[in-house]
N, C-alpha and C. Protein backbone atom coordinates (compact mmCIF):
# COMPACT_ATOMS: atom_id res chain seq x y z
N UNK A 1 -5.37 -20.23 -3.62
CA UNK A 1 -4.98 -19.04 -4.35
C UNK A 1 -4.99 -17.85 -3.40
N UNK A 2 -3.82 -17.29 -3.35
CA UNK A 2 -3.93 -15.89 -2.30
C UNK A 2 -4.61 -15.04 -3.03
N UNK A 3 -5.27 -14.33 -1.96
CA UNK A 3 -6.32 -13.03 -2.40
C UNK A 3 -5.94 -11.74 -1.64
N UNK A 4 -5.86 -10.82 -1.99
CA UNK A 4 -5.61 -9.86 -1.40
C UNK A 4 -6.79 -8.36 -1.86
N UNK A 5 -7.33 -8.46 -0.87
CA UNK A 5 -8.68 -7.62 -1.12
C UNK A 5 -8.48 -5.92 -0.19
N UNK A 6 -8.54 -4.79 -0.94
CA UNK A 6 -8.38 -3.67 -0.74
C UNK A 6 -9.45 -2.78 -0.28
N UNK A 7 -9.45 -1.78 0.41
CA UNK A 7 -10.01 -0.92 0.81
C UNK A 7 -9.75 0.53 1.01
N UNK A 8 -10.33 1.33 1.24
CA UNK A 8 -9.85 2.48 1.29
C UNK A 8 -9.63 3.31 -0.33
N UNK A 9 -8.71 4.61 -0.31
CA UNK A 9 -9.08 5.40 -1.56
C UNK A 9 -10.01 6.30 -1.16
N UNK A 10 -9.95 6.92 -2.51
CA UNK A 10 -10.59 7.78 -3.06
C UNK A 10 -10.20 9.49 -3.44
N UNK A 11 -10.71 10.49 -3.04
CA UNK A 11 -10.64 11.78 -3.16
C UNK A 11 -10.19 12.46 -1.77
N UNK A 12 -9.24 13.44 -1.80
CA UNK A 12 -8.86 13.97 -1.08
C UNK A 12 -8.35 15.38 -1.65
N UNK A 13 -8.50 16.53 -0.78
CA UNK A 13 -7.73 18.02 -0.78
C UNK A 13 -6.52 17.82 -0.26
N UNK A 14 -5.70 18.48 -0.95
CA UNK A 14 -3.85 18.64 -0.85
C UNK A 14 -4.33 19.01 0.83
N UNK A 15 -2.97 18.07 1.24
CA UNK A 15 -3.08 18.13 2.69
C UNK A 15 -3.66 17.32 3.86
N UNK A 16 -4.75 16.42 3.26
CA UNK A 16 -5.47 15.33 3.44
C UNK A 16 -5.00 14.00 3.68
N UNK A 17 -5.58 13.44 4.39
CA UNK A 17 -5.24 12.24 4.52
C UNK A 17 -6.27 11.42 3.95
N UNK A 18 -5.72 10.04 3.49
CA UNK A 18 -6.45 8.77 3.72
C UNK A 18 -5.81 7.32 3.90
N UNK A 19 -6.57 6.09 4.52
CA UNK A 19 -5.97 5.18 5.40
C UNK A 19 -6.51 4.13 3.95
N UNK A 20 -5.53 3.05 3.48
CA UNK A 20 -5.82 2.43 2.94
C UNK A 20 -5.71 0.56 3.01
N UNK A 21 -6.16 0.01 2.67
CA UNK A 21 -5.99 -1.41 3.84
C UNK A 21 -5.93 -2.63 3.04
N UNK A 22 -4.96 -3.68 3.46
CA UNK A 22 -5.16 -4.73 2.31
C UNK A 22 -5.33 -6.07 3.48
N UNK A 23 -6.25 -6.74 3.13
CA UNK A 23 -6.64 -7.99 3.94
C UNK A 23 -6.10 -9.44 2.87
N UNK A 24 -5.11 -10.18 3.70
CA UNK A 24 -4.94 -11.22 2.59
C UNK A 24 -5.78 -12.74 2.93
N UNK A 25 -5.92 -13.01 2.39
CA UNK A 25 -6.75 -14.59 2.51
C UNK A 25 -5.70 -15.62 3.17
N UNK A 26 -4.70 -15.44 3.58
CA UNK A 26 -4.06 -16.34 4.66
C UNK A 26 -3.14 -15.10 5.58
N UNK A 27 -2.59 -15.97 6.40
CA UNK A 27 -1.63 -16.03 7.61
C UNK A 27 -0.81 -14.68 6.55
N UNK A 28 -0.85 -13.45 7.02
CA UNK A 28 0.52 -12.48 6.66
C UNK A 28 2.16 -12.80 6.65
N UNK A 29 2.03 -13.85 7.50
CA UNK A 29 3.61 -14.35 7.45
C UNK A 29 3.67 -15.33 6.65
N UNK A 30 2.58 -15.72 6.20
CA UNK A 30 3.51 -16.58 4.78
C UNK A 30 4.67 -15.74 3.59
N UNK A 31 3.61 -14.57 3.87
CA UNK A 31 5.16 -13.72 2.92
C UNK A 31 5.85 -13.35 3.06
N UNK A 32 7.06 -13.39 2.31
CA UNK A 32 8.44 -12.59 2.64
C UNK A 32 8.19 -11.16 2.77
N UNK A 33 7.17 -10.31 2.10
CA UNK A 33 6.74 -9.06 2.00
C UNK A 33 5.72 -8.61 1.65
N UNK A 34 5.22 -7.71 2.56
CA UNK A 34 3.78 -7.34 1.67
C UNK A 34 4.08 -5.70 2.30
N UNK A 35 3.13 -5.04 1.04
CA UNK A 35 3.25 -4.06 1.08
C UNK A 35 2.40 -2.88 -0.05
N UNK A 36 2.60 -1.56 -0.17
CA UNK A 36 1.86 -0.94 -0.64
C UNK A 36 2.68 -0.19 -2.08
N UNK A 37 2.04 -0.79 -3.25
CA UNK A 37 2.93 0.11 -4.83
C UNK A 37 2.11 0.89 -5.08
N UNK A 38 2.16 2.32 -6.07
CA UNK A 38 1.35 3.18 -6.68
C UNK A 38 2.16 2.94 -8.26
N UNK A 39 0.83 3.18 -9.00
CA UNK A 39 1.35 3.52 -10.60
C UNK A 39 0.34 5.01 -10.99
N UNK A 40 0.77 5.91 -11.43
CA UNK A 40 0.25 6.75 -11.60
C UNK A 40 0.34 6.63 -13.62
N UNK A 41 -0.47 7.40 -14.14
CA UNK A 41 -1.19 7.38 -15.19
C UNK A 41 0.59 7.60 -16.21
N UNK A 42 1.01 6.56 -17.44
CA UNK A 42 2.16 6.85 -18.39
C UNK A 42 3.21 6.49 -17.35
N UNK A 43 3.36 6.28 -15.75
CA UNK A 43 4.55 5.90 -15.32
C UNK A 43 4.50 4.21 -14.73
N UNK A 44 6.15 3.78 -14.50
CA UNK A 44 5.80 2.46 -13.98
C UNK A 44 5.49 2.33 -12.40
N UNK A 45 5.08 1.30 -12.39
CA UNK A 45 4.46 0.53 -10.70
C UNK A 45 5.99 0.83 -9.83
N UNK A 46 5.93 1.75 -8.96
CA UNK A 46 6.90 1.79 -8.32
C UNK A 46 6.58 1.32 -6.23
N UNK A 47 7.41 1.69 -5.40
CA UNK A 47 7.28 0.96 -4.62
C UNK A 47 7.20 2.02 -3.56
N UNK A 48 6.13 2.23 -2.65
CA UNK A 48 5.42 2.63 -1.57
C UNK A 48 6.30 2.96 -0.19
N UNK A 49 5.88 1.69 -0.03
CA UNK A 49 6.13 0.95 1.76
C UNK A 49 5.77 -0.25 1.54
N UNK A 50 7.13 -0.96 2.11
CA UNK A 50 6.65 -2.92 2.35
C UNK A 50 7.48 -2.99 3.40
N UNK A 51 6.43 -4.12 4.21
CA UNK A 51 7.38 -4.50 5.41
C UNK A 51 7.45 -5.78 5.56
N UNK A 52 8.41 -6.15 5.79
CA UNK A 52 9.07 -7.69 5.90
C UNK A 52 8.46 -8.50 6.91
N UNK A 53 8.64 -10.11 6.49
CA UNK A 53 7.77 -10.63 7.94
C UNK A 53 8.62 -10.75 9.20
N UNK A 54 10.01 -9.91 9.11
CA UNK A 54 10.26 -9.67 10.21
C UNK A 54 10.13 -8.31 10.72
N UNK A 55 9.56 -7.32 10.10
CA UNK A 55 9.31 -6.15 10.25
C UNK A 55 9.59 -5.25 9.73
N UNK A 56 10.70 -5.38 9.20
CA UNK A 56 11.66 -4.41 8.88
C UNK A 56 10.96 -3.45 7.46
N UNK A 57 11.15 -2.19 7.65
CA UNK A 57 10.07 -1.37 6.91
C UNK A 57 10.70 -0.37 5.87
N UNK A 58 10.14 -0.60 4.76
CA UNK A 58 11.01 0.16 3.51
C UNK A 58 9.95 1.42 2.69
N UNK A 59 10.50 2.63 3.37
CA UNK A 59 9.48 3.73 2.18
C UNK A 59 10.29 4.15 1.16
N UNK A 60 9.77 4.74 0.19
CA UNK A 60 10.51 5.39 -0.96
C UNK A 60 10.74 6.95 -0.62
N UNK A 61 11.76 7.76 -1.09
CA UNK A 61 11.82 8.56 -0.84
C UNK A 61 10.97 9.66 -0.29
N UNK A 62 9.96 9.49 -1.35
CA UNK A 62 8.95 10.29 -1.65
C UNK A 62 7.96 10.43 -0.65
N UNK A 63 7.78 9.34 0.17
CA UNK A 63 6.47 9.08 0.98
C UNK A 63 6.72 9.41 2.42
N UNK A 64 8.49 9.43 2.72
CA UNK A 64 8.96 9.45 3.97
C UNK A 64 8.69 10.39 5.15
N UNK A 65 8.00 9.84 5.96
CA UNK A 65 7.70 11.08 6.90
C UNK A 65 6.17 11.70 6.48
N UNK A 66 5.14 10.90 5.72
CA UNK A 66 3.93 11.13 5.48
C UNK A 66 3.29 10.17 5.20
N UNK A 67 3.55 8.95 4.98
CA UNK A 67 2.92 7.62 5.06
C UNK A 67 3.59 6.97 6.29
N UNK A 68 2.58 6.36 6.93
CA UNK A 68 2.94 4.76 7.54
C UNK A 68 2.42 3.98 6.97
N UNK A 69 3.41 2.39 7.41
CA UNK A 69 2.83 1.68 7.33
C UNK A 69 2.53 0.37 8.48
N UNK A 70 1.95 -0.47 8.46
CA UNK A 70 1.30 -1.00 9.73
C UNK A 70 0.84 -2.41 9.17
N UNK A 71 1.10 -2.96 10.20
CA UNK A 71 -0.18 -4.42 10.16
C UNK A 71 -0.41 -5.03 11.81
N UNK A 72 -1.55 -5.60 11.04
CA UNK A 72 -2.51 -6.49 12.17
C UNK A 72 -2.53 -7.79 12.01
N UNK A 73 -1.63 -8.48 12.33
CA UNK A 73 -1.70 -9.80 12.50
C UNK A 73 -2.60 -10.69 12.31
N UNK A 74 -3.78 -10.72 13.43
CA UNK A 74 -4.58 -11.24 13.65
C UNK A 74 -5.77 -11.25 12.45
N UNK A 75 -5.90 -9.95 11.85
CA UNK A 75 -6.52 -10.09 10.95
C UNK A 75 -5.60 -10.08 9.25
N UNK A 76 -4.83 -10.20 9.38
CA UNK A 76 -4.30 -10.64 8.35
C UNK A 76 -4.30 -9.40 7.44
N UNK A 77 -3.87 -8.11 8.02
CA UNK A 77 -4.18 -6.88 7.09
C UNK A 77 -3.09 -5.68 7.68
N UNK A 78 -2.52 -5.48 6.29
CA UNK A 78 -1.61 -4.46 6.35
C UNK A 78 -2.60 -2.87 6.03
N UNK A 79 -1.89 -1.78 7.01
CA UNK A 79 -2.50 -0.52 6.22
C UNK A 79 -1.30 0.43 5.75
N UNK A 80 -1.91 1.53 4.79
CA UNK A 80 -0.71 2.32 4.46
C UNK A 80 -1.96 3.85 5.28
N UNK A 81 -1.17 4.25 5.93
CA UNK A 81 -2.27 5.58 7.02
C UNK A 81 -1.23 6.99 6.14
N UNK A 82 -2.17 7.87 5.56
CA UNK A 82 -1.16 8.72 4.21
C UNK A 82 -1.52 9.99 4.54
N UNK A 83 -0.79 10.72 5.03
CA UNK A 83 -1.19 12.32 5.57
C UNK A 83 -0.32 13.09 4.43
N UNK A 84 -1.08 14.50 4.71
CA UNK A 84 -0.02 15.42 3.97
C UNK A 84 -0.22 15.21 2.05
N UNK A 85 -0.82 14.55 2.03
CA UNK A 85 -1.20 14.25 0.60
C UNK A 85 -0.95 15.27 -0.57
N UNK A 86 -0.20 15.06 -1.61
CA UNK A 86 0.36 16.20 -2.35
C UNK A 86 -0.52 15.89 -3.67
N UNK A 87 -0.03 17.06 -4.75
CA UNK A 87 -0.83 16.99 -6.25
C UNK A 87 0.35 15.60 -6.62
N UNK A 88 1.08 15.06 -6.58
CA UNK A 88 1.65 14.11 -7.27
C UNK A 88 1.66 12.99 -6.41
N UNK A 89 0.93 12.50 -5.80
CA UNK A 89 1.02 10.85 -4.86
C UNK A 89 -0.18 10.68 -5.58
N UNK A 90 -1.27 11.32 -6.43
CA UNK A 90 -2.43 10.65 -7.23
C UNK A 90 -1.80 9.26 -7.89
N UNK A 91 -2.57 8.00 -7.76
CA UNK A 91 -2.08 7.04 -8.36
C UNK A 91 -3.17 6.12 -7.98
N UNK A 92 -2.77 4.81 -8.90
CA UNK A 92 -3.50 3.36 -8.50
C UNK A 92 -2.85 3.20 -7.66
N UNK A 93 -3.10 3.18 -6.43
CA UNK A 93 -2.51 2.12 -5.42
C UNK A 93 -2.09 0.57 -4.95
N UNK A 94 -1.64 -0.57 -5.63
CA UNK A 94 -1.56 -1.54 -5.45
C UNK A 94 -1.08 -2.05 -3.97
N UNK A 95 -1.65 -3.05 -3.59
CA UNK A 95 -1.28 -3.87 -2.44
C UNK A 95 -0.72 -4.89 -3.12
N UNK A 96 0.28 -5.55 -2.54
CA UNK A 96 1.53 -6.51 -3.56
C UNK A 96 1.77 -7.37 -1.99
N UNK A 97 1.77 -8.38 -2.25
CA UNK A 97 2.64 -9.48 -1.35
C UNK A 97 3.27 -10.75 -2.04
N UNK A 98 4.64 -11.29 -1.70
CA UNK A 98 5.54 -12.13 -2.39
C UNK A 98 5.70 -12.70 -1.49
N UNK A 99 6.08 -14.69 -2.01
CA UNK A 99 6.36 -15.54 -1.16
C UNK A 99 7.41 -15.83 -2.46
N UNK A 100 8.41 -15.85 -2.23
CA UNK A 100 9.92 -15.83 -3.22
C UNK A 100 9.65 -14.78 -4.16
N UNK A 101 9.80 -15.50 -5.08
CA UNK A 101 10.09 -14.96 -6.17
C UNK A 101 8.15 -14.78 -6.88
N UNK A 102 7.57 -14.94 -6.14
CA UNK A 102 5.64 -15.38 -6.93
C UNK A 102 4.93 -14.20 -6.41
N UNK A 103 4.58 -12.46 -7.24
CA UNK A 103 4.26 -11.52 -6.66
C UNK A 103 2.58 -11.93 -6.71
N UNK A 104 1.96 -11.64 -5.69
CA UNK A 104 0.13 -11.21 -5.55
C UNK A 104 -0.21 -9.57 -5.71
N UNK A 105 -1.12 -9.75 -6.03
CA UNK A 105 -1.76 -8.17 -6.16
C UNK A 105 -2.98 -8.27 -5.98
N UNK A 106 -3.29 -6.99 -4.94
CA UNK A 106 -4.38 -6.48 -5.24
C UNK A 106 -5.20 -5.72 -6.27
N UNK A 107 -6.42 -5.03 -6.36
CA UNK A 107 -7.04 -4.80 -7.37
C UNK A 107 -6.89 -3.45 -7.34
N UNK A 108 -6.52 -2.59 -6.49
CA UNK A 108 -5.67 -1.48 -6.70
C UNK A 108 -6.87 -0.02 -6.87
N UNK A 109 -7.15 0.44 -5.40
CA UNK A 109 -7.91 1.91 -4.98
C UNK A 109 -7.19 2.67 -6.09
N UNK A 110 -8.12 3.47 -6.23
CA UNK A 110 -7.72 4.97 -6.95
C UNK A 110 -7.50 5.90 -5.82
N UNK A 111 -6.52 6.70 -5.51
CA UNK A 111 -6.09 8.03 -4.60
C UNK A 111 -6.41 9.00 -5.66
N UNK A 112 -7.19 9.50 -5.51
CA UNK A 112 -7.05 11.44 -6.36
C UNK A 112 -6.53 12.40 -5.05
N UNK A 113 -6.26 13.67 -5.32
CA UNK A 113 -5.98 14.59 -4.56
C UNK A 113 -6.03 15.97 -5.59
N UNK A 114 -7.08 16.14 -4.82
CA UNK A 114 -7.16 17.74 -5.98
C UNK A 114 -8.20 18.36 -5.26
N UNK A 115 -8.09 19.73 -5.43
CA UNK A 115 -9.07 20.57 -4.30
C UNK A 115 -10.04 21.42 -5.15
């Protein structure tokens, strides 16, 4: 059973950063994608940054040019590194990885941002 175990979160002042991290229980290239969703409170799970297991790297509008995203091979762990932090990126953060069509999730940090 893939596991995908999270880290990072929490509280931050507009302007702030924080680094958030997902470690999966196998080899990162088993998936076609892994990557980072937020759902914020009445809206749906929308989509972050995911990067392909050939690399190739997808942000949403919103995040562009204030999130990266990254992985480490070796340890089997993607991060999302989030500067510039605004009053509206508050959300659950999900870590998500897919092998076809079969999504995993993580258990999903809370981001606040409020000063």
């Amino acid at each position: 059973q893939v596991q995908l175990v999270e880290s990072g979160g929490g509280l931050v002042q507009p302007g702030g950063s924080l680094r958030l991290s997902c470690k999966a229980s196998e080899t990162i290239f088993n998936f076609n994608t892994m990557g980072w969703y937020r759902q914020a409170p009445g809206k749906e799970r929308e989509l972050v940054a995911t990067l392909n297991v050939g690399g190739k790297i997808q942000y949403s509008d919103d995040v562009k040019g204030r999130f990266i995203i990254s992985r480490h091979n070796v340890v089997n762990t993607v991060y999302l590194q989030m500067i510039s932090l605004k009053p509206e990126d508050p959300a659950v953060y999900y870590c998500g990885a897919n092998i076809l069509t079969r999504y995993y999730w993580g258990q999903g940090p809370q981001v606040a941002v409020s000063s």
